[in-house]
PDB file of N, CA and C in Angstrom:
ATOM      1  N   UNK A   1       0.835  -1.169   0.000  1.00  0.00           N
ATOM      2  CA  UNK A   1       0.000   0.000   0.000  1.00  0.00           C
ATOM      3  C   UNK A   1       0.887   1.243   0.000  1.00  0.00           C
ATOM      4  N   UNK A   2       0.394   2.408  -0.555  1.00  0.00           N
ATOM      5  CA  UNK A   2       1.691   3.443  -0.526  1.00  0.00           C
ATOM      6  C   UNK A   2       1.323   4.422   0.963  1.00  0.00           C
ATOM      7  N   UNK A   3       2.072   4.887   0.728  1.00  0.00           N
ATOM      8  CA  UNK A   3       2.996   5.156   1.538  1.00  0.00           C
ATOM      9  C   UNK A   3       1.086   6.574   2.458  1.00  0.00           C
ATOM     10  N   UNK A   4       0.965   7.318   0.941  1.00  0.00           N
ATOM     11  CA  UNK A   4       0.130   8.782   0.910  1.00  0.00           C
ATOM     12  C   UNK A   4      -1.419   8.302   1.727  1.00  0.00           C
ATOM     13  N   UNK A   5      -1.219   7.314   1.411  1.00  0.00           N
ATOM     14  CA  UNK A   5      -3.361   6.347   1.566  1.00  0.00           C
ATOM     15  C   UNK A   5      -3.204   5.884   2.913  1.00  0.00           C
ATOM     16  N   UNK A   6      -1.879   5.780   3.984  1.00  0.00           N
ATOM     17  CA  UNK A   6      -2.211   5.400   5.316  1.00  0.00           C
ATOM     18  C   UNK A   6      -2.373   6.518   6.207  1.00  0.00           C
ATOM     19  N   UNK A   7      -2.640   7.511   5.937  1.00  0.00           N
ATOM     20  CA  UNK A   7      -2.647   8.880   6.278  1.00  0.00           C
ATOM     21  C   UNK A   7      -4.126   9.417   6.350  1.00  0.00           C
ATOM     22  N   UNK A   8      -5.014   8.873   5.369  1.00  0.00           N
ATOM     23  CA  UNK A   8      -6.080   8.959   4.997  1.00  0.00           C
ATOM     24  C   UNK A   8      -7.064   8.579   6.052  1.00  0.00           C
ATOM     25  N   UNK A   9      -7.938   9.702   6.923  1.00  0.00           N
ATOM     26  CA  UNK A   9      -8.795   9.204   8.046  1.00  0.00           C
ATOM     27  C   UNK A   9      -9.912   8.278   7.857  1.00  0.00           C
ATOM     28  N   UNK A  10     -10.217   7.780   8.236  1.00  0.00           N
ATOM     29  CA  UNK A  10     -10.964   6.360   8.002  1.00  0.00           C
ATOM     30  C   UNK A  10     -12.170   6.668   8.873  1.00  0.00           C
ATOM     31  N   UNK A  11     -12.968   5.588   8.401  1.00  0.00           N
ATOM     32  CA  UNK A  11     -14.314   6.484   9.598  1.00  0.00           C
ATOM     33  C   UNK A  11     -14.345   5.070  11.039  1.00  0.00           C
ATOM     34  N   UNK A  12     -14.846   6.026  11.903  1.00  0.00           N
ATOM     35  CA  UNK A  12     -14.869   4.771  13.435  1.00  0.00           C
ATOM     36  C   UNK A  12     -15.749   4.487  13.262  1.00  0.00           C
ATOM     37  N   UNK A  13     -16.167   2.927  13.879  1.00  0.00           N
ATOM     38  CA  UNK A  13     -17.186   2.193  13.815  1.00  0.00           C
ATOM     39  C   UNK A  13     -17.841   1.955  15.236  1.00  0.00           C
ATOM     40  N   UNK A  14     -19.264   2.777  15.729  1.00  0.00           N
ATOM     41  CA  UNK A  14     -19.442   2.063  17.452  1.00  0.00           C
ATOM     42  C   UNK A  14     -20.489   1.081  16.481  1.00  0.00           C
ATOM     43  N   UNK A  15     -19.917  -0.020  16.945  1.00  0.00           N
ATOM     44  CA  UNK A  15     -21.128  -1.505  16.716  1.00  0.00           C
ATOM     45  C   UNK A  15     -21.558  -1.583  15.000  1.00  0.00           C
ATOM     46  N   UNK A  16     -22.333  -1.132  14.878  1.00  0.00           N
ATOM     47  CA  UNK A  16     -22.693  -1.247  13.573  1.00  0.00           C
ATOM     48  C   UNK A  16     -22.764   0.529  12.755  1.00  0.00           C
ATOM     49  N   UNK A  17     -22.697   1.582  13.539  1.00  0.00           N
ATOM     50  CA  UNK A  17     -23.046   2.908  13.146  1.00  0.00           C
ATOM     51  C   UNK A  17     -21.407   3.185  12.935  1.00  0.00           C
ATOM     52  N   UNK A  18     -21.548   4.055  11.393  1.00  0.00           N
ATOM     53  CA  UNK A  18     -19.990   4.503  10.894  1.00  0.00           C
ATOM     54  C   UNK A  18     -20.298   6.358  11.443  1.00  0.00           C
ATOM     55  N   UNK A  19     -18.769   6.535  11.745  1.00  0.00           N
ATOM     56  CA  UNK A  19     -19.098   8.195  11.896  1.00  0.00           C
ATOM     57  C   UNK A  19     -17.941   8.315  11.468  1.00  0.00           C
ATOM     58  N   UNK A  20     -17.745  10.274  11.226  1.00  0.00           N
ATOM     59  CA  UNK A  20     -16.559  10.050  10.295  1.00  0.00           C
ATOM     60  C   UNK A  20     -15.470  10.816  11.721  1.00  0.00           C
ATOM     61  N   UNK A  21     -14.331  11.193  11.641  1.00  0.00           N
ATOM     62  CA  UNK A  21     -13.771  11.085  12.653  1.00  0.00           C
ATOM     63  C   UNK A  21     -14.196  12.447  13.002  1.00  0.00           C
ATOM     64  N   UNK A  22     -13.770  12.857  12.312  1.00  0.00           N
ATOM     65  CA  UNK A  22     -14.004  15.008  12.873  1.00  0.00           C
ATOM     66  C   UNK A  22     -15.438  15.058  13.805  1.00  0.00           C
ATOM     67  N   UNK A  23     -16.033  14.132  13.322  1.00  0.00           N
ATOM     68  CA  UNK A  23     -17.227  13.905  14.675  1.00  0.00           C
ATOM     69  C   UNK A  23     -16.732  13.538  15.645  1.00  0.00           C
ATOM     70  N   UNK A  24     -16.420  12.515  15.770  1.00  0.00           N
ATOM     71  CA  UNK A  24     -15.896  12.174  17.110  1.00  0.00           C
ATOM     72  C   UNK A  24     -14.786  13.112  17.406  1.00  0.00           C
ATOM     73  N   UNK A  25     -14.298  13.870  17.134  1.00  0.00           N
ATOM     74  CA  UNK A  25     -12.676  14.981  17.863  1.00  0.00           C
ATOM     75  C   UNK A  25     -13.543  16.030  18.110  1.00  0.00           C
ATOM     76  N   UNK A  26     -14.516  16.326  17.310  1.00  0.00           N
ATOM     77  CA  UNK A  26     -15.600  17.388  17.837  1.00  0.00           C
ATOM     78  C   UNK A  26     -16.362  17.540  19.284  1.00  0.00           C
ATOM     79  N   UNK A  27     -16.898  16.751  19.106  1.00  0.00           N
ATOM     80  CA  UNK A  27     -17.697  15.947  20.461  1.00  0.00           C
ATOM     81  C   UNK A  27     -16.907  16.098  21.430  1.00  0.00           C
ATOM     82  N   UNK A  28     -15.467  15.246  21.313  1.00  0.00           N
ATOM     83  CA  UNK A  28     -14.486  15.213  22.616  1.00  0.00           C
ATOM     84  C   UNK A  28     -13.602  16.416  22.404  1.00  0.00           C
ATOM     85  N   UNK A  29     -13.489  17.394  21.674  1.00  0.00           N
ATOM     86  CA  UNK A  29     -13.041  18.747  21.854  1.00  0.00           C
ATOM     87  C   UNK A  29     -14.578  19.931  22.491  1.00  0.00           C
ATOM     88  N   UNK A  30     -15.471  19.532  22.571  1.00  0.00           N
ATOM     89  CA  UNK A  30     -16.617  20.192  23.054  1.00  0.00           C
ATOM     90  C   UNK A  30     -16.692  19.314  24.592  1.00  0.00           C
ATOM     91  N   UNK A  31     -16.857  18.507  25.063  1.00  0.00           N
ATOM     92  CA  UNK A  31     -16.879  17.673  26.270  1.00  0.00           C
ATOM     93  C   UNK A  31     -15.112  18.563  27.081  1.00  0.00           C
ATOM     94  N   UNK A  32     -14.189  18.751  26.210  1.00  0.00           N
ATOM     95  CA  UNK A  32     -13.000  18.817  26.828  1.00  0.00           C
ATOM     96  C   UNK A  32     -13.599  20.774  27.420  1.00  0.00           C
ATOM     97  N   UNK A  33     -13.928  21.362  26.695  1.00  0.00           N
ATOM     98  CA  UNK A  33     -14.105  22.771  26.511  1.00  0.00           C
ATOM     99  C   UNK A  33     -14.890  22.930  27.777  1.00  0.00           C
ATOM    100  N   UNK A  34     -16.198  22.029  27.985  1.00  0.00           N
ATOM    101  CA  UNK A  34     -16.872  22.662  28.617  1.00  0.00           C
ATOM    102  C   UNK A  34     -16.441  22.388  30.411  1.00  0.00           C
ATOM    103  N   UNK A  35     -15.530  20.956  30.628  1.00  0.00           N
ATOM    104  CA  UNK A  35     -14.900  20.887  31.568  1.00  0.00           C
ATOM    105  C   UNK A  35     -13.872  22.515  31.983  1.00  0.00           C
ATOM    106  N   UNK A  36     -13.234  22.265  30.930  1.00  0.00           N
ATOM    107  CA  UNK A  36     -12.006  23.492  31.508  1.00  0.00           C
ATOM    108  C   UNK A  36     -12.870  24.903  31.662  1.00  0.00           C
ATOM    109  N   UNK A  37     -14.172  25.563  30.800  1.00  0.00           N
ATOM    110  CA  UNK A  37     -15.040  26.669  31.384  1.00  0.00           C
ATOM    111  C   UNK A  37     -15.298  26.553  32.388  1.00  0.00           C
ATOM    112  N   UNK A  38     -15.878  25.273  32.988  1.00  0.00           N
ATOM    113  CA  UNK A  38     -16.284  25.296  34.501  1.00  0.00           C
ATOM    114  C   UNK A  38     -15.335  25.338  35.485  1.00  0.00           C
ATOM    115  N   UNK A  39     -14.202  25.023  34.646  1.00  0.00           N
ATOM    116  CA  UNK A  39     -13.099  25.174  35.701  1.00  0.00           C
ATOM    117  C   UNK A  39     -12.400  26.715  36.181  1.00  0.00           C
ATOM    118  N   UNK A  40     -12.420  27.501  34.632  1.00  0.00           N
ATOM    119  CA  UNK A  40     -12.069  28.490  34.721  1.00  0.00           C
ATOM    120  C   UNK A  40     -13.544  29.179  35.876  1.00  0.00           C
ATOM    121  N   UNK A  41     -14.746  29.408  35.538  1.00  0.00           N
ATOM    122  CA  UNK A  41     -16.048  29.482  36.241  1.00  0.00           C
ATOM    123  C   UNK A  41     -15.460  29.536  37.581  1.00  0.00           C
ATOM    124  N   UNK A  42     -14.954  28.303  38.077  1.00  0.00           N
ATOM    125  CA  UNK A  42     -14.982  28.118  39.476  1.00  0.00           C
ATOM    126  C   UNK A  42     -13.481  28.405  40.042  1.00  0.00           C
ATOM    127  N   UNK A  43     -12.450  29.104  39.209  1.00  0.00           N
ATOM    128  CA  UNK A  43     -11.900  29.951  39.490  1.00  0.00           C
ATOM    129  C   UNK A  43     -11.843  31.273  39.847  1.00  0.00           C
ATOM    130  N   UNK A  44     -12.729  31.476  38.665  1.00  0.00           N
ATOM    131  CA  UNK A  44     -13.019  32.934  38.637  1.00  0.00           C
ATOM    132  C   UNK A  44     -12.154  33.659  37.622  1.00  0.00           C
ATOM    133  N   UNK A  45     -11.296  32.822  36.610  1.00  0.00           N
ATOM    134  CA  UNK A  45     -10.487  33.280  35.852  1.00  0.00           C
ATOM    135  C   UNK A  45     -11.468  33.890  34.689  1.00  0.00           C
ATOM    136  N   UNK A  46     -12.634  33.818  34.649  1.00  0.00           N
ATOM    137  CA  UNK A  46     -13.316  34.084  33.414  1.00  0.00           C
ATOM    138  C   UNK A  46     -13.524  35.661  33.125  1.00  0.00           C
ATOM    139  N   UNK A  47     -13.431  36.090  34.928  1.00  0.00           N
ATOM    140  CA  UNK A  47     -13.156  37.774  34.565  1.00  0.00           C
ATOM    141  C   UNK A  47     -12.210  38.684  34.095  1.00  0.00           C
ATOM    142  N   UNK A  48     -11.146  37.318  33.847  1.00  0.00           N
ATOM    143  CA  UNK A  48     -10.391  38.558  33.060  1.00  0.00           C
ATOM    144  C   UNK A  48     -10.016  38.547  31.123  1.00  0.00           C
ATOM    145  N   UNK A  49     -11.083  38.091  30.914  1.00  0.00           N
ATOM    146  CA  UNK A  49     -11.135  37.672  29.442  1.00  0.00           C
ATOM    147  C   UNK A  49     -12.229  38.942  29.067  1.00  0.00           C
ATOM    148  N   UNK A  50     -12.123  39.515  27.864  1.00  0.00           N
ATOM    149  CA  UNK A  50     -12.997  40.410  27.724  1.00  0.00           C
ATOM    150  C   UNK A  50     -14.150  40.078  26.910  1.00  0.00           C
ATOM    151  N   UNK A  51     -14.133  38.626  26.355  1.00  0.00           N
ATOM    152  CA  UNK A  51     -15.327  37.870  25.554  1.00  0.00           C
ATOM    153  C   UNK A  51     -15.346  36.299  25.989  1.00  0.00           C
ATOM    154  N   UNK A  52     -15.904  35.995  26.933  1.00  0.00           N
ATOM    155  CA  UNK A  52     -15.754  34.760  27.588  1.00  0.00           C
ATOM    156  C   UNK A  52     -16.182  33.831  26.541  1.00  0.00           C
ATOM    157  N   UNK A  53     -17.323  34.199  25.467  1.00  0.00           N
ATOM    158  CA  UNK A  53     -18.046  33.481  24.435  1.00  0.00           C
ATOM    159  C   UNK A  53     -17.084  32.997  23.719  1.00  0.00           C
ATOM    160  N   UNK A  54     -16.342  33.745  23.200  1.00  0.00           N
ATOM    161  CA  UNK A  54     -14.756  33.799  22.147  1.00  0.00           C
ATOM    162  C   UNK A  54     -14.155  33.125  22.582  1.00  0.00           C
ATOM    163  N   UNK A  55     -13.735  32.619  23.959  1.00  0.00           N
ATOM    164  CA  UNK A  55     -12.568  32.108  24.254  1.00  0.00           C
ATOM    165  C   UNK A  55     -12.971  30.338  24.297  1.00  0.00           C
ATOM    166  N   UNK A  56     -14.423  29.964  25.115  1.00  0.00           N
ATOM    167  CA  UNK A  56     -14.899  29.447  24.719  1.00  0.00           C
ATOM    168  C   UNK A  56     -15.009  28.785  23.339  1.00  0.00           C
ATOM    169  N   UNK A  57     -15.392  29.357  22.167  1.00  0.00           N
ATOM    170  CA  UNK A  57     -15.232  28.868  20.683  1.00  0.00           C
ATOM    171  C   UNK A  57     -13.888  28.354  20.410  1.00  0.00           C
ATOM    172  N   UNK A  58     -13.255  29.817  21.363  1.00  0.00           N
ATOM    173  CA  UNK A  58     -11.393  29.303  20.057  1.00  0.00           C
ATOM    174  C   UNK A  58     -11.044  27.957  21.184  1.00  0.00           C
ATOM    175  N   UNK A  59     -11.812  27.783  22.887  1.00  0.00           N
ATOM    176  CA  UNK A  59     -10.991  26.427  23.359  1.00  0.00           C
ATOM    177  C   UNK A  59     -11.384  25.407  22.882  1.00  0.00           C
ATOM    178  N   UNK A  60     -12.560  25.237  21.940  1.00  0.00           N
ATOM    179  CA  UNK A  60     -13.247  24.308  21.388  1.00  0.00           C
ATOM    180  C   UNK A  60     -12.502  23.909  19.924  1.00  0.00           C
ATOM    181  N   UNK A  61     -12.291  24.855  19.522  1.00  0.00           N
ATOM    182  CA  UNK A  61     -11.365  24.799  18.379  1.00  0.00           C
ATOM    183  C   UNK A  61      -9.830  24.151  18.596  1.00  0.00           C
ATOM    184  N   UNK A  62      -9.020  24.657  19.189  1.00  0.00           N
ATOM    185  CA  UNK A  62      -8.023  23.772  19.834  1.00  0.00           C
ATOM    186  C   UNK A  62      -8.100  22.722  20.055  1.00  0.00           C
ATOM    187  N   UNK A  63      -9.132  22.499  20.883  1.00  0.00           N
ATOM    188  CA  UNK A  63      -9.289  20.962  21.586  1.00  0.00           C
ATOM    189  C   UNK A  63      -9.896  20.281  20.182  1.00  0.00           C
ATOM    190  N   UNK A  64     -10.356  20.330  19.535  1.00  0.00           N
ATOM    191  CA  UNK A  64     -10.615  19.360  18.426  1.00  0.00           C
ATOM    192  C   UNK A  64      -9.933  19.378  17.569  1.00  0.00           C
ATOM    193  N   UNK A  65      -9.057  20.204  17.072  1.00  0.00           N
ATOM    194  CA  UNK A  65      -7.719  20.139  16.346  1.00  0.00           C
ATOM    195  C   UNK A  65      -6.682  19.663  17.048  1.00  0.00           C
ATOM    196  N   UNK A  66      -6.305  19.344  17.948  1.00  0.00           N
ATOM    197  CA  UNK A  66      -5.317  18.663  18.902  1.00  0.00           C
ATOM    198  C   UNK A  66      -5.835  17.186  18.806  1.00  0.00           C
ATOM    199  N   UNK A  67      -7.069  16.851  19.014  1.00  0.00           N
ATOM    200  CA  UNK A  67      -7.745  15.928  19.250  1.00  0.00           C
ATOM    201  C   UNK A  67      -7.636  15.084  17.927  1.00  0.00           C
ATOM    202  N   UNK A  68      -7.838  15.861  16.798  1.00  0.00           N
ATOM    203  CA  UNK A  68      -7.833  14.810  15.704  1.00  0.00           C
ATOM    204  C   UNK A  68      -6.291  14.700  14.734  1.00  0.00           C
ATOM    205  N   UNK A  69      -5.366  15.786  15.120  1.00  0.00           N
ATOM    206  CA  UNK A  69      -4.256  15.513  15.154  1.00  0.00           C
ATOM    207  C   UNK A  69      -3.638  14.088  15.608  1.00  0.00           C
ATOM    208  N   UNK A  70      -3.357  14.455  16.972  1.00  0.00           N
ATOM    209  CA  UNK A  70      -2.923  13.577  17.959  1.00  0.00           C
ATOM    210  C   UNK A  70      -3.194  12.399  18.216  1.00  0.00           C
ATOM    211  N   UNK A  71      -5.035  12.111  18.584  1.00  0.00           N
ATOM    212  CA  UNK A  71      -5.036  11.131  18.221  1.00  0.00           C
ATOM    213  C   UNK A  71      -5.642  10.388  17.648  1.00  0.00           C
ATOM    214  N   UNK A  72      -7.034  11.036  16.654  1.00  0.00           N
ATOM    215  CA  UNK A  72      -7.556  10.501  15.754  1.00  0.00           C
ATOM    216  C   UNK A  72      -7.284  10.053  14.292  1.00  0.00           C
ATOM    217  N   UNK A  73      -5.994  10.527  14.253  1.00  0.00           N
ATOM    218  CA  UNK A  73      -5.152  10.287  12.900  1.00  0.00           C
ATOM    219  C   UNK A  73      -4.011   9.098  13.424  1.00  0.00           C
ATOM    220  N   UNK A  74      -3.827   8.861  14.550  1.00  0.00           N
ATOM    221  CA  UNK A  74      -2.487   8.297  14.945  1.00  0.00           C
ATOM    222  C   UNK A  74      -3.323   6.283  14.779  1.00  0.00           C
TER     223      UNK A  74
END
């Protein structure tokens, strides 16, 4: 097989239902997001952000680009 096609994301299988992966890094970059808000929340770190909504989006964004980096491609 060459070398370019094992690189190629494949879709996960729960039981009989196919999903494609960016779903699943989504999901667990949104599950990861909303842990660390509540964390920041119950810090109190959230007051010093001047768009808590924004930061929110872009930690969601991270976390699912890390996520399907790291280890949904691996």
């Amino acid at each position: 097989m060459n070398a370019a096609f094992s690189y190629i994301p494949r879709e996960i299988a729960f039981s009989d239902i196919y999903v494609p992966p960016l779903l699943v890094a989504a999901l667990l970059g949104l599950v990861l997001t909303s842990v660390t808000v509540r964390l920041l929340n119950k810090l109190r770190w959230h007051r010093f952000f001047v768009s808590p909504p924004l930061v929110e989006l872009s930690l969601a964004v991270i976390y699912t680009v890390l996520i399907s980096i790291f280890l949904i491609s691996a």
